[in-house]
PDB file of N, CA and C in Angstrom:
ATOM      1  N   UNK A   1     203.372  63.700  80.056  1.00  0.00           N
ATOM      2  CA  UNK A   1     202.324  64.358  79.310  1.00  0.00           C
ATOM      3  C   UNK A   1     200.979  63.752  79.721  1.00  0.00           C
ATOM      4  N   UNK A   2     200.215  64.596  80.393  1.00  0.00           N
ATOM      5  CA  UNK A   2     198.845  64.177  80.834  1.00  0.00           C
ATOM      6  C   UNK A   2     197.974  63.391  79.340  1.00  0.00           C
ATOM      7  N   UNK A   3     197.126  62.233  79.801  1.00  0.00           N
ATOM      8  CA  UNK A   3     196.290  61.602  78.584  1.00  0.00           C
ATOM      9  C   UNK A   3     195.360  62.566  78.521  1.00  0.00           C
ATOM     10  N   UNK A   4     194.652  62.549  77.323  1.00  0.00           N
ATOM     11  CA  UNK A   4     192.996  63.303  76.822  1.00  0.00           C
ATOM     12  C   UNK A   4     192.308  62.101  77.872  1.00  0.00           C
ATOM     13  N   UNK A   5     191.075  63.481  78.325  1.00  0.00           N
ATOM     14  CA  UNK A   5     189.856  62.959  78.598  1.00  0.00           C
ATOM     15  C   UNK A   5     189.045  61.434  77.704  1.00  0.00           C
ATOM     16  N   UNK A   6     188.729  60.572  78.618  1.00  0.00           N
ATOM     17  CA  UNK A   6     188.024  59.667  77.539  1.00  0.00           C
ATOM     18  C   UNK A   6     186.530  59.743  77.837  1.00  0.00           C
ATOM     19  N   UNK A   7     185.871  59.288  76.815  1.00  0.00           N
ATOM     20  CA  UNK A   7     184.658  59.693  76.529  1.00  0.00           C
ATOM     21  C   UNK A   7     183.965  58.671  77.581  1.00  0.00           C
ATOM     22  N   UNK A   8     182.631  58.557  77.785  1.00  0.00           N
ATOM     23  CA  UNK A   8     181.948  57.362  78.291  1.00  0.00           C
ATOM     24  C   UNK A   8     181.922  56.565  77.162  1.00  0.00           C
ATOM     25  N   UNK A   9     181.913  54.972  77.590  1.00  0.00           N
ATOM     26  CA  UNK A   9     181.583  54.155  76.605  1.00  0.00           C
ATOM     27  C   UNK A   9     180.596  54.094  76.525  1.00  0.00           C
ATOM     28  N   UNK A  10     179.525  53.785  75.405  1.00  0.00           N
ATOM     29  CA  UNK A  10     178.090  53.907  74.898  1.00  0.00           C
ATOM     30  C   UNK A  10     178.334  52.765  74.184  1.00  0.00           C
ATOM     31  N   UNK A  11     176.788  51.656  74.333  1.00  0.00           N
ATOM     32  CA  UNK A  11     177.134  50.692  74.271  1.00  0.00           C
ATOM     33  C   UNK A  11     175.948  50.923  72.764  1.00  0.00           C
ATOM     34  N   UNK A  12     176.479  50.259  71.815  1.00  0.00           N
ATOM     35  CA  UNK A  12     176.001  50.210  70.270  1.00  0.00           C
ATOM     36  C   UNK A  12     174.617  49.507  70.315  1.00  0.00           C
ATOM     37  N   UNK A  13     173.203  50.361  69.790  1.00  0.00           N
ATOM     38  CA  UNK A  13     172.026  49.893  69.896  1.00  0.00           C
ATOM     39  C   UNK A  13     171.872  48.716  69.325  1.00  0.00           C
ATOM     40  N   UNK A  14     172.760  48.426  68.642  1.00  0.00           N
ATOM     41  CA  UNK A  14     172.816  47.142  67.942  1.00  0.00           C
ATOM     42  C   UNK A  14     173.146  45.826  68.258  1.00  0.00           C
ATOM     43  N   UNK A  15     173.734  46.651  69.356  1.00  0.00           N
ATOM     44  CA  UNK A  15     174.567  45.384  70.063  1.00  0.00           C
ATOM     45  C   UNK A  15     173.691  44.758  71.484  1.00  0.00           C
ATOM     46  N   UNK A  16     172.424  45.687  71.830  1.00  0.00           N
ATOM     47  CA  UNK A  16     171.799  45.185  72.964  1.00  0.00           C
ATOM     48  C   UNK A  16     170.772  43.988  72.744  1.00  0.00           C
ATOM     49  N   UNK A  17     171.085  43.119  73.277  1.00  0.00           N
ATOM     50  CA  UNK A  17     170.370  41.833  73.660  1.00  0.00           C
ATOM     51  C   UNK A  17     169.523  42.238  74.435  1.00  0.00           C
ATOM     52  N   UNK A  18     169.053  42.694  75.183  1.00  0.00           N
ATOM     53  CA  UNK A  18     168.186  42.838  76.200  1.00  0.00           C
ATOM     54  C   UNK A  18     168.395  41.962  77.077  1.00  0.00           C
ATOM     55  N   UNK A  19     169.915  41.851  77.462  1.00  0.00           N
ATOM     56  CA  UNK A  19     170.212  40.794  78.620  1.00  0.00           C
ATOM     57  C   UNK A  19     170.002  41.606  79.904  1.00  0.00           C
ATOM     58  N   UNK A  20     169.909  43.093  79.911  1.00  0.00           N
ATOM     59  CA  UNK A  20     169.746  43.665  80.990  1.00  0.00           C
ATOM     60  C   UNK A  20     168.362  44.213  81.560  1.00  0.00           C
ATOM     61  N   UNK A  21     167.446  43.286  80.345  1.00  0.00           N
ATOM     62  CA  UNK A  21     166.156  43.861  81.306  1.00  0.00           C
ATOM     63  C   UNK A  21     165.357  42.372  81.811  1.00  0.00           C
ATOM     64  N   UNK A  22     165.597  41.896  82.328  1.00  0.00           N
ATOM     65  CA  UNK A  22     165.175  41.150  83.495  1.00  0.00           C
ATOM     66  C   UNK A  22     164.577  39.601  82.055  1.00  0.00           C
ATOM     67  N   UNK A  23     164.257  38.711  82.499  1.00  0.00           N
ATOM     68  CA  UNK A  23     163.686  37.666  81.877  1.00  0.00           C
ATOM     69  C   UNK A  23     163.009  37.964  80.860  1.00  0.00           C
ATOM     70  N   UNK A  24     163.674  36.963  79.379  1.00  0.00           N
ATOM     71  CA  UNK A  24     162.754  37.412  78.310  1.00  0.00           C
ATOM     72  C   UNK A  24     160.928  36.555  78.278  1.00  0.00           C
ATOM     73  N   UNK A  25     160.272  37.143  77.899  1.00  0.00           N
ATOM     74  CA  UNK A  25     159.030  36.501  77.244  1.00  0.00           C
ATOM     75  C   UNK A  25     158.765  35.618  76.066  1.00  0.00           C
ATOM     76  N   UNK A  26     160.057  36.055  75.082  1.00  0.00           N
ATOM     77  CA  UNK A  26     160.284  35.557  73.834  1.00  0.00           C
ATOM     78  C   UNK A  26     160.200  33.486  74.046  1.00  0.00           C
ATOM     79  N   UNK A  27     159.866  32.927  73.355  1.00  0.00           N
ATOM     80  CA  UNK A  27     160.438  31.465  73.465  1.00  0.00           C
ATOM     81  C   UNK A  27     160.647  30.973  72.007  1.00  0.00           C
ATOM     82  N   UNK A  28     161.439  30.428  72.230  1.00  0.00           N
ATOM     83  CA  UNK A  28     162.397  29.940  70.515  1.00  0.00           C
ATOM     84  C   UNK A  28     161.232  28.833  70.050  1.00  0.00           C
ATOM     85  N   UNK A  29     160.983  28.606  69.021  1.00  0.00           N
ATOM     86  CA  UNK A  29     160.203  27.552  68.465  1.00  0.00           C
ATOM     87  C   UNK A  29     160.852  26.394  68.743  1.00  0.00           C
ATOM     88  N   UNK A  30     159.929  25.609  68.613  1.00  0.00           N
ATOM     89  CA  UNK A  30     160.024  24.044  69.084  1.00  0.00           C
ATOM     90  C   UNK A  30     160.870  23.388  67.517  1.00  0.00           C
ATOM     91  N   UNK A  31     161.771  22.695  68.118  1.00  0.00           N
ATOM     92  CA  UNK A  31     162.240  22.149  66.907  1.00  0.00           C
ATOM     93  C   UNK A  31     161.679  21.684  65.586  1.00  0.00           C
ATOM     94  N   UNK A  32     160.741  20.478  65.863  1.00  0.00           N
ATOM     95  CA  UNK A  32     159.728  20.062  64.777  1.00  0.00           C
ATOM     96  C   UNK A  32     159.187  21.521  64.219  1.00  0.00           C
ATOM     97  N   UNK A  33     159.026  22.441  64.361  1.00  0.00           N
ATOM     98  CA  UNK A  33     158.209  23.612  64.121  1.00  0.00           C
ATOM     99  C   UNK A  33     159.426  24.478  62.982  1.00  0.00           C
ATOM    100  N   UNK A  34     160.799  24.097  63.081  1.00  0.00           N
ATOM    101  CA  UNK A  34     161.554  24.417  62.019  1.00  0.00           C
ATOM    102  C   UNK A  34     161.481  23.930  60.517  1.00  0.00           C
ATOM    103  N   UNK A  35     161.648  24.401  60.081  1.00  0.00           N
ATOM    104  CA  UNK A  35     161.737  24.250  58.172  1.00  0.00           C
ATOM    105  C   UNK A  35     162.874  23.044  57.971  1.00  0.00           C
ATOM    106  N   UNK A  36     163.022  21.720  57.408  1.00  0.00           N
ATOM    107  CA  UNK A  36     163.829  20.812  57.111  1.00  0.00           C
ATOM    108  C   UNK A  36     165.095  21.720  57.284  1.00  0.00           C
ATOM    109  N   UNK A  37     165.222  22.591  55.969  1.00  0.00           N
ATOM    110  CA  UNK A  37     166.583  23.043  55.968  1.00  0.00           C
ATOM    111  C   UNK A  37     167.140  23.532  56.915  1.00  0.00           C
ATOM    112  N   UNK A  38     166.179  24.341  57.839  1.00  0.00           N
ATOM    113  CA  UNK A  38     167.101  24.965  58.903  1.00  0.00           C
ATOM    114  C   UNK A  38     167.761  23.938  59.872  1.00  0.00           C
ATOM    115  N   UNK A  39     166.642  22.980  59.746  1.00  0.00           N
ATOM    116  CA  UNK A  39     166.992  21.759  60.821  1.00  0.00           C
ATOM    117  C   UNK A  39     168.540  21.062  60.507  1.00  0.00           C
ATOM    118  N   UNK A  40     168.480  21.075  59.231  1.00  0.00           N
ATOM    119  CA  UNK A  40     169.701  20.124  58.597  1.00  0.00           C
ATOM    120  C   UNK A  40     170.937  21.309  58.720  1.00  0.00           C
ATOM    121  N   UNK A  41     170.754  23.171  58.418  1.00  0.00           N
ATOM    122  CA  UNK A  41     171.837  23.822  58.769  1.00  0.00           C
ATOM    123  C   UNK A  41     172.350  23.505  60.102  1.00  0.00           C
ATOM    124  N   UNK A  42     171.187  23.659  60.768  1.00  0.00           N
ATOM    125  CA  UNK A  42     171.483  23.795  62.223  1.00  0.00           C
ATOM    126  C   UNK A  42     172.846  22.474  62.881  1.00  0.00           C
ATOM    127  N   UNK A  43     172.232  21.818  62.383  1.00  0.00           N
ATOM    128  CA  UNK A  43     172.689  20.302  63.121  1.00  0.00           C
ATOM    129  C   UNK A  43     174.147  20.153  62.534  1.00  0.00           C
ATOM    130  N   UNK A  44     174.132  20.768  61.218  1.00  0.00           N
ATOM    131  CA  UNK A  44     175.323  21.057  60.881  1.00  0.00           C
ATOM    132  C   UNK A  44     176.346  21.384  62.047  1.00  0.00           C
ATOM    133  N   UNK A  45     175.948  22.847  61.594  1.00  0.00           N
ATOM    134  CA  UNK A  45     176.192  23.968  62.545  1.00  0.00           C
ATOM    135  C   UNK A  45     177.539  23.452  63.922  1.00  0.00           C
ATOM    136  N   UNK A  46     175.568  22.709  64.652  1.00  0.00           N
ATOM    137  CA  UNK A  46     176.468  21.980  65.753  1.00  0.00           C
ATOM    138  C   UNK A  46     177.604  21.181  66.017  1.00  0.00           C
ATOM    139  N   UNK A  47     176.878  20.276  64.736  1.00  0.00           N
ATOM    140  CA  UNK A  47     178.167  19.153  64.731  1.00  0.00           C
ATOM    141  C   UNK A  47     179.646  19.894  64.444  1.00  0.00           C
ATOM    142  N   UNK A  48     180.174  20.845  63.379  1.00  0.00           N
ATOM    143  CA  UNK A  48     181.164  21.126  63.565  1.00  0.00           C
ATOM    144  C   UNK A  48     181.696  21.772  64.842  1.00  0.00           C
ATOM    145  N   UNK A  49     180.496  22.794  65.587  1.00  0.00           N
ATOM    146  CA  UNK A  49     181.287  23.278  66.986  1.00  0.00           C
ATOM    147  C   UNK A  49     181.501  22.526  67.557  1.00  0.00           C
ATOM    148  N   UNK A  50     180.594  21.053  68.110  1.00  0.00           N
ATOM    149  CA  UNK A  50     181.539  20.149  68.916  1.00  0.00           C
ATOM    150  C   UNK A  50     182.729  19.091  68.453  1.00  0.00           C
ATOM    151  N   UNK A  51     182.881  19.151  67.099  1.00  0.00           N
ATOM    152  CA  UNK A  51     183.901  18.739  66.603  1.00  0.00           C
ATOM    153  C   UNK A  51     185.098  19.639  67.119  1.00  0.00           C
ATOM    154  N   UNK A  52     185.015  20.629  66.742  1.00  0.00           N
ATOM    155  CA  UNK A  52     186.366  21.439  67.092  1.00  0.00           C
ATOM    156  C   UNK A  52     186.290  21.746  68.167  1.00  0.00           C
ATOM    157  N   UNK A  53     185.564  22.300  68.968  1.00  0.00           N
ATOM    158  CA  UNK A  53     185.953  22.085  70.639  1.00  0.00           C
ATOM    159  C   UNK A  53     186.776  20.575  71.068  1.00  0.00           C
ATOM    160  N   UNK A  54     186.288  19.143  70.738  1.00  0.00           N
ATOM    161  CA  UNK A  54     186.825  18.203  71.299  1.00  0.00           C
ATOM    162  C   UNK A  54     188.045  17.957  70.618  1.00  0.00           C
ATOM    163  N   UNK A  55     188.318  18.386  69.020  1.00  0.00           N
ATOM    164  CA  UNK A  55     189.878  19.006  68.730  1.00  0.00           C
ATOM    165  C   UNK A  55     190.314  19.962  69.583  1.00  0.00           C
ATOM    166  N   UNK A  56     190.006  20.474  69.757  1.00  0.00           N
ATOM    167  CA  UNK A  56     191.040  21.717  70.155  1.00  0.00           C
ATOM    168  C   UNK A  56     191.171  20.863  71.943  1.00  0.00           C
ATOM    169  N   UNK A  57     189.955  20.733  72.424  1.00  0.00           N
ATOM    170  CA  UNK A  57     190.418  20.336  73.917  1.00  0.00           C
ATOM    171  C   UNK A  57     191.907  18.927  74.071  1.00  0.00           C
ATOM    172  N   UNK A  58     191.723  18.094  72.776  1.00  0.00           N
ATOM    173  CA  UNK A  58     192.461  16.874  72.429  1.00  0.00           C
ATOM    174  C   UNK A  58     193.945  17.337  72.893  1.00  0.00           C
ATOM    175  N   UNK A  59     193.898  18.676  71.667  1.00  0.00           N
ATOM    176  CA  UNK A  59     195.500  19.236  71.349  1.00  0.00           C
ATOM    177  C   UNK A  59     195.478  19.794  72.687  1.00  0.00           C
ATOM    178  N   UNK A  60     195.075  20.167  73.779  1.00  0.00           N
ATOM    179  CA  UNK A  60     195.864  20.808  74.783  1.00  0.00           C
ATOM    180  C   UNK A  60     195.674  19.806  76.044  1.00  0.00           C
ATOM    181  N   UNK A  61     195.098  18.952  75.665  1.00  0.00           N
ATOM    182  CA  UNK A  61     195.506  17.475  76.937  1.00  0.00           C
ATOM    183  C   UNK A  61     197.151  17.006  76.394  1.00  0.00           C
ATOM    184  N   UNK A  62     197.204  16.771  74.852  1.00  0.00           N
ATOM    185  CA  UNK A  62     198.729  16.576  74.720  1.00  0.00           C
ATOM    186  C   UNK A  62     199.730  17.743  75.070  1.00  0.00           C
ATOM    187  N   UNK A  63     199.188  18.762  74.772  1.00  0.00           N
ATOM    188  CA  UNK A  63     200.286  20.245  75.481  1.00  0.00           C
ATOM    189  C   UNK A  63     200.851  19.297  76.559  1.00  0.00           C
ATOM    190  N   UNK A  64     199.628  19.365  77.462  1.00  0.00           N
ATOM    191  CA  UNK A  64     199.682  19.383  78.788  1.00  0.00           C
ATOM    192  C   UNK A  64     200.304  18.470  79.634  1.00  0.00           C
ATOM    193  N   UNK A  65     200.683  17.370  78.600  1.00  0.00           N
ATOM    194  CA  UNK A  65     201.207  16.060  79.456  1.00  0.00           C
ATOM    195  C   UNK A  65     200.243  15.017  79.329  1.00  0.00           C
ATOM    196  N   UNK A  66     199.421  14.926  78.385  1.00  0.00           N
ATOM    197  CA  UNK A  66     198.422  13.739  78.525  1.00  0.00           C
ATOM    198  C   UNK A  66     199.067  12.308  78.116  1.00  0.00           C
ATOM    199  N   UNK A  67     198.089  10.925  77.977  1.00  0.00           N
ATOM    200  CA  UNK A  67     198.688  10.106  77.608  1.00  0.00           C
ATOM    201  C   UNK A  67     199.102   9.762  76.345  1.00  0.00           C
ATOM    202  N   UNK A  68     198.944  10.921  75.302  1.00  0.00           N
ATOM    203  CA  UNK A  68     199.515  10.862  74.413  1.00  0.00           C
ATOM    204  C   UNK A  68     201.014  11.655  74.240  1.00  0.00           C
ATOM    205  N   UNK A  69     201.596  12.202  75.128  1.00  0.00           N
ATOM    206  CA  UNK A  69     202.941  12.571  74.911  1.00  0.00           C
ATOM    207  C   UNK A  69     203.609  11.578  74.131  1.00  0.00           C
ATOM    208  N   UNK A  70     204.589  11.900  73.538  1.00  0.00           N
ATOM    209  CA  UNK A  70     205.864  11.164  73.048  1.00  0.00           C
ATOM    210  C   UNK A  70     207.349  11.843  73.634  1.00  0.00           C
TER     211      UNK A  70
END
C-alpha cells in the first residue's frame, strides 16, 4: 500500500533563533550588570548542570570498565 504524500516541514516561528542569518549584533550583558538574584539563579543553575554531567560521565566510566569496577 503506497504511503500519503508528506507535507514540507515548516519550521515553527517560534522556534527560530536566528541561527540562520549570519552573526548576531545582540551582546548579552556583562555579568556585574545582572540583578543579585539572577546572578545567584544563574550560578545555581550552573552548578547543578555541571554536577550532573560529572555524575552521569562518573556512572559510565564505571559501565565502561573504569577503576572503579568491582
Amino acid at each position: 500500500m503506497p504511503q500519503p504524500p508528506r507535507r514540507p516541514h515548516r519550521s515553527d516561528p517560534q522556534l527560530d533563533l536566528g541561527l540562520t542569518q549570519g552573526p548576531s549584533t545582540l551582546t548579552p550583558p556583562a555579568w556585574s550588570a545582572l540583578p543579585t538574584a539572577t546572578q545567584q539563579i544563574l550560578t545555581r543553575l550552573l552548578t547543578r548542570l555541571l554536577v550532573a554531567h560529572t555524575n552521569r560521565a562518573s556512572r559510565q566510566d564505571v559501565r565502561a570498565g573504569g577503576a572503579d569496577e568491582r
